[in-house]
PDB file of N, CA and C in Angstrom:
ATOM      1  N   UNK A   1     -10.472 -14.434   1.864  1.00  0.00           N
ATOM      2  CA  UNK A   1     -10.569 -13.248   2.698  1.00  0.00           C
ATOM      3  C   UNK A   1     -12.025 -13.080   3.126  1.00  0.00           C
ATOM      4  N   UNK A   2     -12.240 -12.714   4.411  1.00  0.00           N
ATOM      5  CA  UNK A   2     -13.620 -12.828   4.906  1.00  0.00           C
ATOM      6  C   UNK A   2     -14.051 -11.250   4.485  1.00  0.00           C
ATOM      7  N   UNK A   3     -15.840 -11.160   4.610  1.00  0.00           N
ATOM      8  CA  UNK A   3     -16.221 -10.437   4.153  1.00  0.00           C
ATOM      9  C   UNK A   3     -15.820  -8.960   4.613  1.00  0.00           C
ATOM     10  N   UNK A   4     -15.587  -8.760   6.044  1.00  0.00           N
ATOM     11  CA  UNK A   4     -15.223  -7.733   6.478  1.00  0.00           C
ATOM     12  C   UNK A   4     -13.914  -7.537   6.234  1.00  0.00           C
ATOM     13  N   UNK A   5     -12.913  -8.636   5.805  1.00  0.00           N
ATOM     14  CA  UNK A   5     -11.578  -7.580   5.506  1.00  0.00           C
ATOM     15  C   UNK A   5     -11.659  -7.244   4.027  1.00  0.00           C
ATOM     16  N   UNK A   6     -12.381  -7.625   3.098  1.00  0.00           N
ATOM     17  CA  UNK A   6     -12.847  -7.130   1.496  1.00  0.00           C
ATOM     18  C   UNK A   6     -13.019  -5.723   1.717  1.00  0.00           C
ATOM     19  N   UNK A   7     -13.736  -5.336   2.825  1.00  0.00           N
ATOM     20  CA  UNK A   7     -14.431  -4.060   3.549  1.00  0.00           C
ATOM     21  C   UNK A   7     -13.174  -2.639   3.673  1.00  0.00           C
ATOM     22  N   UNK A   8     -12.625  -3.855   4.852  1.00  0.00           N
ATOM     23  CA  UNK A   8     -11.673  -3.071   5.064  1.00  0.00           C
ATOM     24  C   UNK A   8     -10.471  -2.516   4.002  1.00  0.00           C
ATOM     25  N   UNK A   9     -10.190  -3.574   3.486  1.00  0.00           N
ATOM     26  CA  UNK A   9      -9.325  -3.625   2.153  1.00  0.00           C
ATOM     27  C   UNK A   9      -9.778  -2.023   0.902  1.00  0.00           C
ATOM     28  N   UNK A  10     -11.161  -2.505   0.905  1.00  0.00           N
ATOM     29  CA  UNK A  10     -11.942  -1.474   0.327  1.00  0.00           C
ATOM     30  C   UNK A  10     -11.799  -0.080   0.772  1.00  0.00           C
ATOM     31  N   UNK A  11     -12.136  -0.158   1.851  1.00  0.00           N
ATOM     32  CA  UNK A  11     -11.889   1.784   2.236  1.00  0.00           C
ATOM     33  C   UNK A  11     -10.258   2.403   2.413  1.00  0.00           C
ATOM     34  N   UNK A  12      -9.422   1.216   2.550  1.00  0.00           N
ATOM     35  CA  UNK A  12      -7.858   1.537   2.324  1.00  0.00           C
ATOM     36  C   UNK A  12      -7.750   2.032   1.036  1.00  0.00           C
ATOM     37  N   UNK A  13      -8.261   1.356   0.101  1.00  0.00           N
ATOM     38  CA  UNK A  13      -8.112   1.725  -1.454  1.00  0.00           C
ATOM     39  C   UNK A  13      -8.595   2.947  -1.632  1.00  0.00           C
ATOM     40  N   UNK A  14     -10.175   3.409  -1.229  1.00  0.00           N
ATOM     41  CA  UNK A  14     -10.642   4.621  -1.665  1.00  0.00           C
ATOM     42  C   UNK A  14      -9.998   5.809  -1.089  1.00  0.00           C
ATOM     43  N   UNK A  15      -9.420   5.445   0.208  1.00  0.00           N
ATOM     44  CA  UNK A  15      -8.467   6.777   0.607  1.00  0.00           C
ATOM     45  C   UNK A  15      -7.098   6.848   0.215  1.00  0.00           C
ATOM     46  N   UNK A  16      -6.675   6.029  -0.792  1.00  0.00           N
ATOM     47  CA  UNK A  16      -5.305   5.256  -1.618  1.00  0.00           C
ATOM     48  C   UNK A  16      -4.490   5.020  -0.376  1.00  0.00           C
ATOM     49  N   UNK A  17      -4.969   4.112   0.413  1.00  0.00           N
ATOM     50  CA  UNK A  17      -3.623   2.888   1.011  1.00  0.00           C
ATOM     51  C   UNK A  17      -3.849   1.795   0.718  1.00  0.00           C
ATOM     52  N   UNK A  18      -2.673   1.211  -0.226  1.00  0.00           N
ATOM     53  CA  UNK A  18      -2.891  -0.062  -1.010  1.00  0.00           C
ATOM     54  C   UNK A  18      -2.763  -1.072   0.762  1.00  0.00           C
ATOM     55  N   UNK A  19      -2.723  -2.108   0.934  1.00  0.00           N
ATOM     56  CA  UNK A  19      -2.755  -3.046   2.258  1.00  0.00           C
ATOM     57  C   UNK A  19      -1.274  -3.350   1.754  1.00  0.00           C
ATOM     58  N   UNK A  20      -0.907  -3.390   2.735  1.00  0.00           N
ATOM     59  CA  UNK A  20       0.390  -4.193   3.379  1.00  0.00           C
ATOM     60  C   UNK A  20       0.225  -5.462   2.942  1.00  0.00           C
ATOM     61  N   UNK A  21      -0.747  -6.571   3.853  1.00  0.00           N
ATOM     62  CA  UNK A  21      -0.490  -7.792   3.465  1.00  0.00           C
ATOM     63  C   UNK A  21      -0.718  -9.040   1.881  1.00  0.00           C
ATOM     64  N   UNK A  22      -1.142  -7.807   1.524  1.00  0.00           N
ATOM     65  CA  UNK A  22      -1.488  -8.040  -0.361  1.00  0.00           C
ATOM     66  C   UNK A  22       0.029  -7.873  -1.228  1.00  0.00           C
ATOM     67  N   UNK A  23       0.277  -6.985  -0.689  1.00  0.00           N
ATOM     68  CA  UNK A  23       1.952  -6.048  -1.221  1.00  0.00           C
ATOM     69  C   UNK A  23       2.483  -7.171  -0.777  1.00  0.00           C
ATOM     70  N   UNK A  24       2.711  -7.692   0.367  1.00  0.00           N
ATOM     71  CA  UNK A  24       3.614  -8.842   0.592  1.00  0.00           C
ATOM     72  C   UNK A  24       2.865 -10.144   0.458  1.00  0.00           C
ATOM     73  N   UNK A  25       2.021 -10.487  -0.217  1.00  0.00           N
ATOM     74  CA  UNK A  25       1.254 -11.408  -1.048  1.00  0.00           C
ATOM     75  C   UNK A  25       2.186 -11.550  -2.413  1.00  0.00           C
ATOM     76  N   UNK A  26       1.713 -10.130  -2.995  1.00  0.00           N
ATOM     77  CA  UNK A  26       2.237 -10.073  -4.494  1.00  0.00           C
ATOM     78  C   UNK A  26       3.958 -10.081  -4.142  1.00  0.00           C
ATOM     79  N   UNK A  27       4.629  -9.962  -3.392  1.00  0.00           N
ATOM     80  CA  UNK A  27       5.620  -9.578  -3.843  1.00  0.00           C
ATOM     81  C   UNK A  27       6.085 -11.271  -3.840  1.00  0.00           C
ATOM     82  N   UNK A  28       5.490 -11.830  -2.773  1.00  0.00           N
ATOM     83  CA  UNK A  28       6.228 -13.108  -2.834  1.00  0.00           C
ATOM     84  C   UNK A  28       5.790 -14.384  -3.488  1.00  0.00           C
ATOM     85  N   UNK A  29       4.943 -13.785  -4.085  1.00  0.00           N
ATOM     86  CA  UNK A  29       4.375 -14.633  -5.721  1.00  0.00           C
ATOM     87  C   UNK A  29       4.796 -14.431  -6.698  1.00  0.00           C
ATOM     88  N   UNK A  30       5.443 -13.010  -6.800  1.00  0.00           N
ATOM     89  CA  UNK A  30       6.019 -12.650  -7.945  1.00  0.00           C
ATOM     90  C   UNK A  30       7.001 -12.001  -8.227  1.00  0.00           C
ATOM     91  N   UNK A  31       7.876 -11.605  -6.966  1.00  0.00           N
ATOM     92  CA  UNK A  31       9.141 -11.089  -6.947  1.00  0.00           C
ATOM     93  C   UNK A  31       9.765 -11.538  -5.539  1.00  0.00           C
ATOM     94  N   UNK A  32      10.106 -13.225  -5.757  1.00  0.00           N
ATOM     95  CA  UNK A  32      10.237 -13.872  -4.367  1.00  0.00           C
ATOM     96  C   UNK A  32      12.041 -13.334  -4.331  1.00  0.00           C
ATOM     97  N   UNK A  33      12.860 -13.007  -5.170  1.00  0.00           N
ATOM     98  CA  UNK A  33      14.114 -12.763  -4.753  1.00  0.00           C
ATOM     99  C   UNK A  33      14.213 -11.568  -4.104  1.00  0.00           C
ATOM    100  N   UNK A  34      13.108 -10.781  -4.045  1.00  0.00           N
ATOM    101  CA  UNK A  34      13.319  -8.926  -3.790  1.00  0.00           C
ATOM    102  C   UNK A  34      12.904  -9.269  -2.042  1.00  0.00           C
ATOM    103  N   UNK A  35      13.251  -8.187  -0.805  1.00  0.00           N
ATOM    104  CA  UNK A  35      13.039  -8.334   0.077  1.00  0.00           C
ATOM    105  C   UNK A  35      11.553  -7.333   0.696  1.00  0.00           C
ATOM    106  N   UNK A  36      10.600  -7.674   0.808  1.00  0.00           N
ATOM    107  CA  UNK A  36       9.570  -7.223   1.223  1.00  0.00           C
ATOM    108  C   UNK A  36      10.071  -5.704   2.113  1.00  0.00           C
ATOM    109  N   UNK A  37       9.568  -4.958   2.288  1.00  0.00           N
ATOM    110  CA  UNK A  37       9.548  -3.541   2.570  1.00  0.00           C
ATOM    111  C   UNK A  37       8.997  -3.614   4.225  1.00  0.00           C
ATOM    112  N   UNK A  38       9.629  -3.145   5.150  1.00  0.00           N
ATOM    113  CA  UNK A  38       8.676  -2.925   6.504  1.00  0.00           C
ATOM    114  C   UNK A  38       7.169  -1.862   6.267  1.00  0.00           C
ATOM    115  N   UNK A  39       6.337  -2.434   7.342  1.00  0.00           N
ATOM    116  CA  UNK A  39       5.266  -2.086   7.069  1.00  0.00           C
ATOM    117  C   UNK A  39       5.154  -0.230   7.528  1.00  0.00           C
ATOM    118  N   UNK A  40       6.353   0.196   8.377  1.00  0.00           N
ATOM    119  CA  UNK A  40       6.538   1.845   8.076  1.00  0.00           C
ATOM    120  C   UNK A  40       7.037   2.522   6.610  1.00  0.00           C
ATOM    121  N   UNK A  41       8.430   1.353   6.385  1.00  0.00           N
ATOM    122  CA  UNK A  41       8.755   1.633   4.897  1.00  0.00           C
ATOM    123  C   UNK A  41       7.272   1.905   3.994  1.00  0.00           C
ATOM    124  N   UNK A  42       6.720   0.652   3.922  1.00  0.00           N
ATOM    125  CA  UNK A  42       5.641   0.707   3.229  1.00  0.00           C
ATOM    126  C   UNK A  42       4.379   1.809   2.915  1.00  0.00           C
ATOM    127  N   UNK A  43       4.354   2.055   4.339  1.00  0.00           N
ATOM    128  CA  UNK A  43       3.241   3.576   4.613  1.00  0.00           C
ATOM    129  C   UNK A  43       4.156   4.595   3.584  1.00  0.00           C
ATOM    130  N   UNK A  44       5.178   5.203   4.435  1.00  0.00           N
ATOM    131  CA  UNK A  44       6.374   5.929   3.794  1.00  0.00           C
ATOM    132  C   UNK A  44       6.379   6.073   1.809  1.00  0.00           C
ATOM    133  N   UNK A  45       6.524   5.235   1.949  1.00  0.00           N
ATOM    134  CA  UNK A  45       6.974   4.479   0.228  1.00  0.00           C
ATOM    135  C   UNK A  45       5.395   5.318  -0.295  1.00  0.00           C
ATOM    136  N   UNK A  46       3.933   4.854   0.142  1.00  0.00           N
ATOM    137  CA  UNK A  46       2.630   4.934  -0.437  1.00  0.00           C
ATOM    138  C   UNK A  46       2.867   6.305  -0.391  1.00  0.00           C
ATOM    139  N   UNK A  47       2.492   6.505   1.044  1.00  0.00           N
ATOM    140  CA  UNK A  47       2.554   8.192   0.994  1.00  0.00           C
ATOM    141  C   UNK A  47       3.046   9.001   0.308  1.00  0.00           C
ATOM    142  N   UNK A  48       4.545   8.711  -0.008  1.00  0.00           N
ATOM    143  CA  UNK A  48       5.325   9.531  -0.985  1.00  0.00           C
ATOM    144  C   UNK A  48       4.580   9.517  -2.604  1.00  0.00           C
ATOM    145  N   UNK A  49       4.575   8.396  -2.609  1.00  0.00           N
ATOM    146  CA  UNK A  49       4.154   8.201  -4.373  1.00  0.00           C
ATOM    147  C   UNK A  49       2.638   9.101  -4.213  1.00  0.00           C
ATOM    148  N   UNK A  50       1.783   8.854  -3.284  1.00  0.00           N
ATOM    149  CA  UNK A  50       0.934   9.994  -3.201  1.00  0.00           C
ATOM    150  C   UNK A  50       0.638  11.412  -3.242  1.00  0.00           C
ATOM    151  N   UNK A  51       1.380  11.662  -2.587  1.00  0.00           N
ATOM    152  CA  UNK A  51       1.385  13.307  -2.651  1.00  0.00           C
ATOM    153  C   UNK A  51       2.868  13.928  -2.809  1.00  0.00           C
ATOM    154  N   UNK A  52       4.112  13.308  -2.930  1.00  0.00           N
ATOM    155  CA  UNK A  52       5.257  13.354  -3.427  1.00  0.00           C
ATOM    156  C   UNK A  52       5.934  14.343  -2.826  1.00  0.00           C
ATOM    157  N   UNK A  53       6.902  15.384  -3.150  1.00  0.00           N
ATOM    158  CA  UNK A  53       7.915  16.034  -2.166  1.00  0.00           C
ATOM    159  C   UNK A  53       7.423  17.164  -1.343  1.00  0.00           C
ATOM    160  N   UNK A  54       5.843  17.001  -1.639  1.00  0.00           N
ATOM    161  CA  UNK A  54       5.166  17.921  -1.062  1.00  0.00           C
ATOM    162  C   UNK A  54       5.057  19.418  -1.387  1.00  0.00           C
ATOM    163  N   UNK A  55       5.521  19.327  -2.626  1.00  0.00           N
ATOM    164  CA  UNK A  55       5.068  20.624  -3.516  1.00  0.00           C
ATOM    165  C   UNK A  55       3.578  20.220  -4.600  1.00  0.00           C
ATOM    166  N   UNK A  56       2.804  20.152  -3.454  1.00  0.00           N
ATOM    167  CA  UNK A  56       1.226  19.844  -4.243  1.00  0.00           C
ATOM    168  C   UNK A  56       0.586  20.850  -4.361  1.00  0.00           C
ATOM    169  N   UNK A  57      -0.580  20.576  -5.252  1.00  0.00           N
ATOM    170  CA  UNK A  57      -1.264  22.170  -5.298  1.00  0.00           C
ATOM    171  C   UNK A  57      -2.179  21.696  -4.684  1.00  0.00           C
ATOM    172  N   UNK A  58      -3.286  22.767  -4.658  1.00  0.00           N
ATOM    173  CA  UNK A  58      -4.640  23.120  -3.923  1.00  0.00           C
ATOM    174  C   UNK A  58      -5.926  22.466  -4.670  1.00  0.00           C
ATOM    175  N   UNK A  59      -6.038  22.192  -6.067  1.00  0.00           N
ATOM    176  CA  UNK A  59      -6.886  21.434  -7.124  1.00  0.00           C
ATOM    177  C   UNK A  59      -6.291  21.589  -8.145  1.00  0.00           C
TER     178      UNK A  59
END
């Protein structure tokens, strides 16, 4: 991976979006029978596990 997508990769993480093409890296290194997720699923899927049914608090 070149230096600028480490970069990019990087500021996805600190605002918690894991990358898409890592997720479908790992999945098909290590869960090649399961079917990879579309990359809206995927947003969808993060987002949720993030801030969840949307009964979050304030701090």
């Amino acid at each position: 991976m070149s230096v600028l997508g480490r970069i990019a990769e990087t500021a996805r993480l600190m605002v918690g979006m894991p990358d898409y093409d890592t997720y479908c890296r790992h999945l098909a290194d290590h869960h090649p029978e399961r079917t990879p997720m579309t990359r809206a699923e995927f947003f969808r899927d993060r987002q949720q596990a993030r801030y969840g049914s949307g009964g979050g608090r304030c701090c």
